[in-house]
C-alpha atoms as a PDB file:
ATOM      1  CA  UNK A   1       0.971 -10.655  24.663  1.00  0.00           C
ATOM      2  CA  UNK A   2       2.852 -12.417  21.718  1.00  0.00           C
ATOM      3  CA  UNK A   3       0.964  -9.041  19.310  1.00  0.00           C
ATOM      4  CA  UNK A   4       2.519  -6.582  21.507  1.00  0.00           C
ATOM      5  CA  UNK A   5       6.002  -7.966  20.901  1.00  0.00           C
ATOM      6  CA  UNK A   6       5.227  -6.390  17.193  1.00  0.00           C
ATOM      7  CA  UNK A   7       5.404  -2.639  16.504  1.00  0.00           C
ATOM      8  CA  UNK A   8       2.563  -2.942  13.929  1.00  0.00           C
ATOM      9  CA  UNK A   9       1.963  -0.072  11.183  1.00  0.00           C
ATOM     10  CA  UNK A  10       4.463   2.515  10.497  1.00  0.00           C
ATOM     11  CA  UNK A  11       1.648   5.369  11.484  1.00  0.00           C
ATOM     12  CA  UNK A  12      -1.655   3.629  10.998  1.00  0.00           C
ATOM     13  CA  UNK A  13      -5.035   4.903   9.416  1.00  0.00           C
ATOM     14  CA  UNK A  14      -5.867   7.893  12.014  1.00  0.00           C
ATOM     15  CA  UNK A  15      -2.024   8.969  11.627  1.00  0.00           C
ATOM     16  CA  UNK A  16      -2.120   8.828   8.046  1.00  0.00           C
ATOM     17  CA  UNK A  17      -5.690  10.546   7.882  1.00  0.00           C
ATOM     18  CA  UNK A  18      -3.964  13.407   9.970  1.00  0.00           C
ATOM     19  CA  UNK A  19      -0.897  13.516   7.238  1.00  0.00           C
ATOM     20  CA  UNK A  20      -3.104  14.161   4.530  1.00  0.00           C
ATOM     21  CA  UNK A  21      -6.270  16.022   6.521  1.00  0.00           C
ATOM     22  CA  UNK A  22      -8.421  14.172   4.664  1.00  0.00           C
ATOM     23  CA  UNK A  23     -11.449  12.777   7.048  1.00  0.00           C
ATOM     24  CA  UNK A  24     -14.983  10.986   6.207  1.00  0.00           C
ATOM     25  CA  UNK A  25     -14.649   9.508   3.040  1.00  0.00           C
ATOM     26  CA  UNK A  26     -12.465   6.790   0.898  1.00  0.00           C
ATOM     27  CA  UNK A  27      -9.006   8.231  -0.390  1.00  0.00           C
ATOM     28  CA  UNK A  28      -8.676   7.684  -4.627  1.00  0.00           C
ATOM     29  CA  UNK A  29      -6.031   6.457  -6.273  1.00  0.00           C
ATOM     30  CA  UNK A  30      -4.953   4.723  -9.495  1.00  0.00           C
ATOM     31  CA  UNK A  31      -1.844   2.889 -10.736  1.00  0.00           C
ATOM     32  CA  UNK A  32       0.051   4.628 -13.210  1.00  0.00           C
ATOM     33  CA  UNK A  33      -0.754   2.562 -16.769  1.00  0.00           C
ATOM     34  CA  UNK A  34       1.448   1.523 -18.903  1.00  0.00           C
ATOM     35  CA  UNK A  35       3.239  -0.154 -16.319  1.00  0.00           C
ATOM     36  CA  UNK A  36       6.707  -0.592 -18.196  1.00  0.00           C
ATOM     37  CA  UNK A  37       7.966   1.624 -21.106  1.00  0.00           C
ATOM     38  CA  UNK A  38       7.798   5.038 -20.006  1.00  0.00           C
ATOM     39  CA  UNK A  39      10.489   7.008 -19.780  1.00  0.00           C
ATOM     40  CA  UNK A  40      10.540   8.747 -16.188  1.00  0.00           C
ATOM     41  CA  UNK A  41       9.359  12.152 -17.543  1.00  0.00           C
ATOM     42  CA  UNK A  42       6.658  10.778 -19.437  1.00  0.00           C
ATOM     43  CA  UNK A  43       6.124   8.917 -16.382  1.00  0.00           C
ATOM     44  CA  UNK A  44       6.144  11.858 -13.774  1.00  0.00           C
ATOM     45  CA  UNK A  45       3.645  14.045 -16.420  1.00  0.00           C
ATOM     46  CA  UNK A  46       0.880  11.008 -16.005  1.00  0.00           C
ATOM     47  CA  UNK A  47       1.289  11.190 -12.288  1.00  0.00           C
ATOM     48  CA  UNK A  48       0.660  15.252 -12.633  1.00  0.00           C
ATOM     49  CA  UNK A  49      -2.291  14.879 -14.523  1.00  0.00           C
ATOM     50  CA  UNK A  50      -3.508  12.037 -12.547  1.00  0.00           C
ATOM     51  CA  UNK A  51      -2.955  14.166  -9.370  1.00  0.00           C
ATOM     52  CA  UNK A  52      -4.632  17.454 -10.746  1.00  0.00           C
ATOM     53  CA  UNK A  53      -7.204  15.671 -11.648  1.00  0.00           C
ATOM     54  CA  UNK A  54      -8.504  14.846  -8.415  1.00  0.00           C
ATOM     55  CA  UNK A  55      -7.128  11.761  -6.679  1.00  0.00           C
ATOM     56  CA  UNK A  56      -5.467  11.948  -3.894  1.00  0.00           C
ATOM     57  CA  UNK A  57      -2.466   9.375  -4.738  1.00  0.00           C
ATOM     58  CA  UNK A  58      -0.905   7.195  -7.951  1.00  0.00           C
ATOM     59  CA  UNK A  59       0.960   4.838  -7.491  1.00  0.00           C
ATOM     60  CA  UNK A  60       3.935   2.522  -9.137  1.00  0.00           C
ATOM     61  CA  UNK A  61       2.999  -0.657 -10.211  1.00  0.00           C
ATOM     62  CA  UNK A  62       4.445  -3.323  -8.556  1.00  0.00           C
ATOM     63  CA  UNK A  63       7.288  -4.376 -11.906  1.00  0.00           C
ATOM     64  CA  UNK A  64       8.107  -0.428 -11.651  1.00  0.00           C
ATOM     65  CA  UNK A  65      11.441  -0.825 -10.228  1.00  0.00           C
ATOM     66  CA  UNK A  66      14.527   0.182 -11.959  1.00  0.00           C
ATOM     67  CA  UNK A  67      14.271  -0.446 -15.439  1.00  0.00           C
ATOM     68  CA  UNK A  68      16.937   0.388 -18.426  1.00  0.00           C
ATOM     69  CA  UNK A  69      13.953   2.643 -19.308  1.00  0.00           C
ATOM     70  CA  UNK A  70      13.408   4.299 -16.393  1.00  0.00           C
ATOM     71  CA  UNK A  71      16.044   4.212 -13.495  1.00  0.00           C
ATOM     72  CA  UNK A  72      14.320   4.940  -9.808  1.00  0.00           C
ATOM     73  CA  UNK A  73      15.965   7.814  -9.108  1.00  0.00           C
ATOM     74  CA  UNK A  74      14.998   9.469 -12.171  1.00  0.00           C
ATOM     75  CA  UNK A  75      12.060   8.613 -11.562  1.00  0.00           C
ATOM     76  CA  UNK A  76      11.692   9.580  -7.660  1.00  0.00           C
ATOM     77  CA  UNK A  77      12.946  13.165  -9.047  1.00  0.00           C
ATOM     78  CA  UNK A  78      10.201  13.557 -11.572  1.00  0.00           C
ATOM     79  CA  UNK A  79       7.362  12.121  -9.302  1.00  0.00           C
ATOM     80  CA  UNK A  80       8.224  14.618  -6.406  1.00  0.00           C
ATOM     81  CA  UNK A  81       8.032  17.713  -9.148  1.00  0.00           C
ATOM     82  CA  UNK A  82       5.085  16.252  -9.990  1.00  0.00           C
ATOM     83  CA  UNK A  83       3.620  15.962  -6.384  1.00  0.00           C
ATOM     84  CA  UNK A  84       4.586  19.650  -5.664  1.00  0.00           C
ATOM     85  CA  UNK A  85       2.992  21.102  -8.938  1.00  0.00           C
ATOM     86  CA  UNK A  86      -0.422  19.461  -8.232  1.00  0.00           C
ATOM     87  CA  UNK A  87      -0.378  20.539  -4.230  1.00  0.00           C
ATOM     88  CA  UNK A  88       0.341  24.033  -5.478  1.00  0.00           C
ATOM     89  CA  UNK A  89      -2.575  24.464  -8.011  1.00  0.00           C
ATOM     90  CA  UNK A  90      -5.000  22.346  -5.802  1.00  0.00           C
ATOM     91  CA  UNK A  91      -3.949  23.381  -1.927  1.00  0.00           C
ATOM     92  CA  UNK A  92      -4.162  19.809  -0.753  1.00  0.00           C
ATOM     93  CA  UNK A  93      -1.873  16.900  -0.027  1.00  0.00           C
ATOM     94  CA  UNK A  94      -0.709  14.665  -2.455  1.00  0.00           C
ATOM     95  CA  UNK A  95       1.267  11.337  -2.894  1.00  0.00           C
ATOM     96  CA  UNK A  96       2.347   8.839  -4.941  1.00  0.00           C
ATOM     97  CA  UNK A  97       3.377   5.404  -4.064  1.00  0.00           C
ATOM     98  CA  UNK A  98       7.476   5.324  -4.970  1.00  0.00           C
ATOM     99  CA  UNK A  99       8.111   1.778  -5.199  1.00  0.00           C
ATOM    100  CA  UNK A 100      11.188   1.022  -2.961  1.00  0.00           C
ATOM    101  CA  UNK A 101      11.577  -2.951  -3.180  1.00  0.00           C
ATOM    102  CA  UNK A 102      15.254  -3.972  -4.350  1.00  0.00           C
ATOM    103  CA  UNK A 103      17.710  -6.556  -4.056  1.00  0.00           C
ATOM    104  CA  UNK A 104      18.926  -5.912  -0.609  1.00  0.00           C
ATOM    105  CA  UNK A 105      17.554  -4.216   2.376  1.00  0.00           C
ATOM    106  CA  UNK A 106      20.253  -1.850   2.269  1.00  0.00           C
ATOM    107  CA  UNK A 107      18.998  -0.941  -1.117  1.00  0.00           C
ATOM    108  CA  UNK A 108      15.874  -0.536  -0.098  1.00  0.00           C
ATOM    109  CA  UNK A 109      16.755   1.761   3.063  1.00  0.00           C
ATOM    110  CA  UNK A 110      18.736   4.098   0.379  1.00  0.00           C
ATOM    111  CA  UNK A 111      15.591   4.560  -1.860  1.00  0.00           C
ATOM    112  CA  UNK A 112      13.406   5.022   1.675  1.00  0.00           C
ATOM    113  CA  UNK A 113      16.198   7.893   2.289  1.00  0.00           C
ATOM    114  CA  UNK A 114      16.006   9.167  -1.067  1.00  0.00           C
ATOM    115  CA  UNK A 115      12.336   9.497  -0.795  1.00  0.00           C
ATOM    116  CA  UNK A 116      12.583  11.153   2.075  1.00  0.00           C
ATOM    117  CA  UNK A 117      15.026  13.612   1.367  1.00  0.00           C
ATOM    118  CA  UNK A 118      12.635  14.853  -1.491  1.00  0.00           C
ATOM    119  CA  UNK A 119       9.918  15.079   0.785  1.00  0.00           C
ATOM    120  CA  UNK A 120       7.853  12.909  -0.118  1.00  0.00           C
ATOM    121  CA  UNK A 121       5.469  10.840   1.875  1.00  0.00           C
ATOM    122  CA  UNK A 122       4.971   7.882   1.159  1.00  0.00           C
ATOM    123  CA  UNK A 123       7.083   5.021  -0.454  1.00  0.00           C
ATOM    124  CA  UNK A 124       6.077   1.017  -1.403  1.00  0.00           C
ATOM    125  CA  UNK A 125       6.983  -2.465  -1.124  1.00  0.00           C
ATOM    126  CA  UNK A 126       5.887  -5.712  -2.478  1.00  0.00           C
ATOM    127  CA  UNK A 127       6.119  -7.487   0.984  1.00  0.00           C
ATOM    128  CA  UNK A 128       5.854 -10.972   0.106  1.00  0.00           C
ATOM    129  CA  UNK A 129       8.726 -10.814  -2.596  1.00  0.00           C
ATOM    130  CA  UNK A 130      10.799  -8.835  -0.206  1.00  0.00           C
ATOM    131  CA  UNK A 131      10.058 -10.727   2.260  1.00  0.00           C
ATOM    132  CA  UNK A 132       8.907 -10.242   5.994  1.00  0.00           C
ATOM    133  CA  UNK A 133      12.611  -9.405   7.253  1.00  0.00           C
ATOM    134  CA  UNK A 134      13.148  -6.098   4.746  1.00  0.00           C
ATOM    135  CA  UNK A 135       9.511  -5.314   5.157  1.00  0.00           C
ATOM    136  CA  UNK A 136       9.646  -4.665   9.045  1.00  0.00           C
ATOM    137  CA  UNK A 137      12.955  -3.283   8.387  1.00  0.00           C
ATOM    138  CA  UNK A 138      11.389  -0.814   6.104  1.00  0.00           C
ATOM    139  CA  UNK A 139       8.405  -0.620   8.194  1.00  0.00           C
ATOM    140  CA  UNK A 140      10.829   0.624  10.939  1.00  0.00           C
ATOM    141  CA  UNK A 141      12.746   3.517   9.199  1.00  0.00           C
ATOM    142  CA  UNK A 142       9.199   4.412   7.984  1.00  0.00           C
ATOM    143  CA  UNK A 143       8.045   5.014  11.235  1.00  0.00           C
ATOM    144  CA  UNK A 144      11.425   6.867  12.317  1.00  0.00           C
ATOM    145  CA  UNK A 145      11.200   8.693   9.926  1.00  0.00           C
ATOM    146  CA  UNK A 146       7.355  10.447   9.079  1.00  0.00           C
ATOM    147  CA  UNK A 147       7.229   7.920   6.027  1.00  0.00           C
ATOM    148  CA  UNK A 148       3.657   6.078   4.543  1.00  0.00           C
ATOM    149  CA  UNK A 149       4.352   3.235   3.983  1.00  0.00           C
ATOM    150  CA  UNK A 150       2.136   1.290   1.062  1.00  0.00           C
ATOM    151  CA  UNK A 151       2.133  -2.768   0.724  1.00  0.00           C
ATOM    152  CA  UNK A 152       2.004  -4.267  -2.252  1.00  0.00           C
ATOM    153  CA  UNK A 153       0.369  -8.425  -2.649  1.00  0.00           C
ATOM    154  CA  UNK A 154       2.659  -9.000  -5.759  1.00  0.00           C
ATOM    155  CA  UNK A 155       3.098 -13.183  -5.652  1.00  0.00           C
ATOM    156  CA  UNK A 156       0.058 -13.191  -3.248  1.00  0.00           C
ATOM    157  CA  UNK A 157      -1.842 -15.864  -5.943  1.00  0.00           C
ATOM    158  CA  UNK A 158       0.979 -18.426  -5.806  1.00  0.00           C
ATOM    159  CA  UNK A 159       0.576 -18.807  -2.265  1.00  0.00           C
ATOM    160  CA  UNK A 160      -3.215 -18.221  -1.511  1.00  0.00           C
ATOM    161  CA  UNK A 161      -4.932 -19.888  -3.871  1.00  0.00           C
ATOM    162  CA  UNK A 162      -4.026 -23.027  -3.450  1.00  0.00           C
ATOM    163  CA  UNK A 163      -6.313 -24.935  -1.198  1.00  0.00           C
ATOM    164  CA  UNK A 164      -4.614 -28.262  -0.484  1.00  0.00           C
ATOM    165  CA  UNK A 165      -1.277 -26.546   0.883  1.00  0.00           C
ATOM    166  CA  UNK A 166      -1.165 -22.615   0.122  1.00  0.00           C
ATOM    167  CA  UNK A 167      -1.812 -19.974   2.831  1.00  0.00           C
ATOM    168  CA  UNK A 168      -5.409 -18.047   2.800  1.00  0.00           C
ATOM    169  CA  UNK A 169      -4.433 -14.723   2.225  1.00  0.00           C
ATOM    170  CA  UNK A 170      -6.364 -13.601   5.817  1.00  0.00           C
ATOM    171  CA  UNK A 171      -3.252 -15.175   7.248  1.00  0.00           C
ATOM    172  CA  UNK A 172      -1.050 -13.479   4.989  1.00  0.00           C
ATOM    173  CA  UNK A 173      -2.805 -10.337   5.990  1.00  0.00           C
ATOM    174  CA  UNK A 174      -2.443 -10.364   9.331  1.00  0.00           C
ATOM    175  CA  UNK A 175       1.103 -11.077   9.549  1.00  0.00           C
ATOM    176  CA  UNK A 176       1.559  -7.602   7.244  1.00  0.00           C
ATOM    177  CA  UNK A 177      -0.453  -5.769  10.153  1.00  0.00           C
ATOM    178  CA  UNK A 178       2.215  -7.297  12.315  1.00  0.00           C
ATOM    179  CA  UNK A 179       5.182  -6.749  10.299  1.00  0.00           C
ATOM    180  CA  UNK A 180       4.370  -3.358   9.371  1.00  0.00           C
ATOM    181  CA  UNK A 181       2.517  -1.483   6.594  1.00  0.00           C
ATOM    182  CA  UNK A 182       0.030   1.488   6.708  1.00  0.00           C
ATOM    183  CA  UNK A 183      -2.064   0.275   3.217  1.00  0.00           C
ATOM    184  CA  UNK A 184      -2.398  -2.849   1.769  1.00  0.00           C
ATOM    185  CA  UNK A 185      -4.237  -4.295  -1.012  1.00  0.00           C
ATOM    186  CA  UNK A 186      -7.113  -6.494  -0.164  1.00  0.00           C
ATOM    187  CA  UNK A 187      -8.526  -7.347  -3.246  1.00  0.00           C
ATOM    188  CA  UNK A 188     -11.887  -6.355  -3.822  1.00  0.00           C
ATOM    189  CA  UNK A 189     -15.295  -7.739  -4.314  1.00  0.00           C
ATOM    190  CA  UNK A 190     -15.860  -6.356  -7.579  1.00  0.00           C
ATOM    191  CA  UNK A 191     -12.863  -5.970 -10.484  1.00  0.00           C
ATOM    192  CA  UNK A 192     -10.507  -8.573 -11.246  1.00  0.00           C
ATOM    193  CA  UNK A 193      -9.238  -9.715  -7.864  1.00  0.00           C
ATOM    194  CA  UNK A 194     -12.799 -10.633  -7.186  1.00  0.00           C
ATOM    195  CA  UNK A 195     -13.107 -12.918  -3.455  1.00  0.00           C
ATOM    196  CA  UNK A 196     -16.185 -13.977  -1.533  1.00  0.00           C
ATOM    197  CA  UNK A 197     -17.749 -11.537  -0.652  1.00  0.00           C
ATOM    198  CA  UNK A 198     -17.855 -12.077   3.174  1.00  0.00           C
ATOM    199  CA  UNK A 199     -14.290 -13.709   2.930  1.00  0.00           C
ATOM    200  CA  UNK A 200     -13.065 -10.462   1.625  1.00  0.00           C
ATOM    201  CA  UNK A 201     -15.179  -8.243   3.677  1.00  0.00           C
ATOM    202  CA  UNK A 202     -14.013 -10.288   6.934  1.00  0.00           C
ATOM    203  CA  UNK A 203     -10.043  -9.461   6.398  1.00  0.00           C
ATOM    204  CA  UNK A 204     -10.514  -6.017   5.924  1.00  0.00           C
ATOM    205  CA  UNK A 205     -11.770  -6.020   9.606  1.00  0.00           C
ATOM    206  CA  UNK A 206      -8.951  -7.859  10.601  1.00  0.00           C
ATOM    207  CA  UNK A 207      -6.263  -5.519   8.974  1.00  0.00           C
ATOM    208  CA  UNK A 208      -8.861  -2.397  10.266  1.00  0.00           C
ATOM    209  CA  UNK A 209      -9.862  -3.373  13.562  1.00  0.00           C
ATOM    210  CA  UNK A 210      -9.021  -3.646  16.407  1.00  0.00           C
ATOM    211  CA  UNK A 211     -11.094  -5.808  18.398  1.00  0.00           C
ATOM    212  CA  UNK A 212     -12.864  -8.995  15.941  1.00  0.00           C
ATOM    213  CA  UNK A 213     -15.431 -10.952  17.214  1.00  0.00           C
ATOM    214  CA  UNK A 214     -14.797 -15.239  16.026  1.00  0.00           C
ATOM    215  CA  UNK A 215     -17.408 -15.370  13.166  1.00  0.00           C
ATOM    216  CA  UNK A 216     -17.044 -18.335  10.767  1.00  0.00           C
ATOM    217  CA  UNK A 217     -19.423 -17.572   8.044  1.00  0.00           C
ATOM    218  CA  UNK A 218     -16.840 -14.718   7.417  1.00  0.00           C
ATOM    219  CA  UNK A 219     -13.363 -17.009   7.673  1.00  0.00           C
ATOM    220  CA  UNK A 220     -12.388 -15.262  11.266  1.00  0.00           C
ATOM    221  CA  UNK A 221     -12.095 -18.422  13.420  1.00  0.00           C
ATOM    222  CA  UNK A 222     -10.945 -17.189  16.477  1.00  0.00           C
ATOM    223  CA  UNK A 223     -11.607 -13.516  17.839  1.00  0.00           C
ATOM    224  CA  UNK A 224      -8.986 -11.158  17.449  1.00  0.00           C
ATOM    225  CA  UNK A 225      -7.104  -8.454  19.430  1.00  0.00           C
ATOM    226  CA  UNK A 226      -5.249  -6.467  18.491  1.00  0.00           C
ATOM    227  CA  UNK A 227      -4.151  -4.468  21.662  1.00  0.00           C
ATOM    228  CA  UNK A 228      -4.489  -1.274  20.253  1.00  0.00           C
ATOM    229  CA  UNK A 229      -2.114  -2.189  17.193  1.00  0.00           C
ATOM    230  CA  UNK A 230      -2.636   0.762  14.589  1.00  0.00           C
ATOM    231  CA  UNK A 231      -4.798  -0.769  11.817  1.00  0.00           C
ATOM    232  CA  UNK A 232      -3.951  -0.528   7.922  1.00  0.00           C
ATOM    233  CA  UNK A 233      -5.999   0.262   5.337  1.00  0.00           C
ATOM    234  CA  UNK A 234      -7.391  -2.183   2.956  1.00  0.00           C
ATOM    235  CA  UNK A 235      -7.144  -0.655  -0.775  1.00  0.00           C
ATOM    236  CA  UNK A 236      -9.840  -2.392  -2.899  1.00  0.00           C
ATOM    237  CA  UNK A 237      -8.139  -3.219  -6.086  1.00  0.00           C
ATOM    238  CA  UNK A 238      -7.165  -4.620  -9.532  1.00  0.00           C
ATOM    239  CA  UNK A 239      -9.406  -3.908 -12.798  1.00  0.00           C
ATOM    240  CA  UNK A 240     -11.743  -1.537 -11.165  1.00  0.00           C
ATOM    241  CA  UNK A 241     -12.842   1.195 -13.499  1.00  0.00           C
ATOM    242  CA  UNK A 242     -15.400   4.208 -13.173  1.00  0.00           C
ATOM    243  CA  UNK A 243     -18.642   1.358 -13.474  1.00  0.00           C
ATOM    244  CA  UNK A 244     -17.318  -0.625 -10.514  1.00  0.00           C
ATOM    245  CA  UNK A 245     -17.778   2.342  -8.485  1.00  0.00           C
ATOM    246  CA  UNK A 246     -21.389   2.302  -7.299  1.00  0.00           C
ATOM    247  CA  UNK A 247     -21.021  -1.532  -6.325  1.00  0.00           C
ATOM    248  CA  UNK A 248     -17.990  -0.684  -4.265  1.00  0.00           C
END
């Protein structure tokens, strides 16, 4: 009763699957690198290449914001040319992860529009440095409005990893799926956000799911439903390269 008082995901993974019509396999992505220094044409070319290339989205990292260097808007403009030049020459959908966090909520809600307007479709938000207030209020115009909407851990370490009074990130994770996100990053098994293995694999069927059975060897303590909640999907990340891809 108490999840049903949540909307959940913006869209969810089968809504987001339809979006893009991409079915029965992983999507690919990678973070635009260098993270900071760009300017936002430079920037916008990398996502380009990145796009014809192959994957399916890039994304901003999470200090992408609204730098001297490289204002948002500016760089919203350049990203959406970029997203329409690699649909055109490849005939499929595209996206890149426009990093919406600010200040305010109302600041945030004027970059969502932006996006929007420009047609693209997805945006981002570091949720825990935002906060769980702008988040669902994000989460909400998202859904209003046809919008992806991509979560971001940033300050997830400070708050997880300590054992004597943090929070395990599994709890962290399932108050996102409540709150409201349609990707989030779960760390991954291999790279530089490496978990337990089981501990890992165990949240991403909680933020997938939706029906867990209590298993303790994996950290789920209690079973888990989700009354048809849309699920998110987990994006394994941070310092996987081409090797790590057979192990994942």
């Amino acid at each position: 009763a108490y999840s049903k008082t949540f909307q959940g995901p913006p869209h969810g993974i089968q809504v987001e699957r339809d979006k893009l019509n991409k079915y029965g396999r992983p999507l690919l992505g990678c973070t635009i690198k260098p993270k900071l220094g760009l300017s936002a044409k430079n920037y916008g070319r990398a996502v380009y290449e990145c796009l014809r290339g192959g994957l399916d989205f890039t994304k901003d990292d999470e200090n992408v914001n609204s730098q001297p260097f490289m204002r948002w808007r500016d760089r919203f403009l350049f990203c959406a040319e970029a997203i329409y030049k690699a649909q055109a020459e490849t005939g499929e959908i595209k996206g890149h992860y426009l990093n919406a966090t600010a200040a305010t909520c109302e600041e945030m809600i004027k970059r969502a529009v932006f996006a929007r307007e420009l047609g693209v479709p997805i945006v981002m938000h570091d949720y825990l440095t935002g906060g769980f207030t702008a988040n669902t209020s994000l989460a909400f115009y998202c859904r209003d409005n046809g919008l992806l909407l991509h979560i971001h851990r940033a300050m997830h370490a400070v708050i997880d990893r300590q054992k004597n009074h943090g929070i395990h990130f599994r709890v962290l994770a399932k108050a996102l799926r409540m709150s409201g996100g349609d990707h989030i990053h779960s760390g991954t098994v291999v790279g530089k956000l490496e978990g337990e293995r089981e501990m890992t694999l165990g949240f991403v069927d909680l933020l997938r799911d939706d029906y867990i059975e209590k298993d303790r060897s994996r950290g789920i303590f209690f079973t888990q439903d989700w009354v048809s909640m849309p699920g998110v999907l987990p994006v394994a990340s941070g310092g996987i390269h081409v090797w790590h891809m057979p192990a994942l």
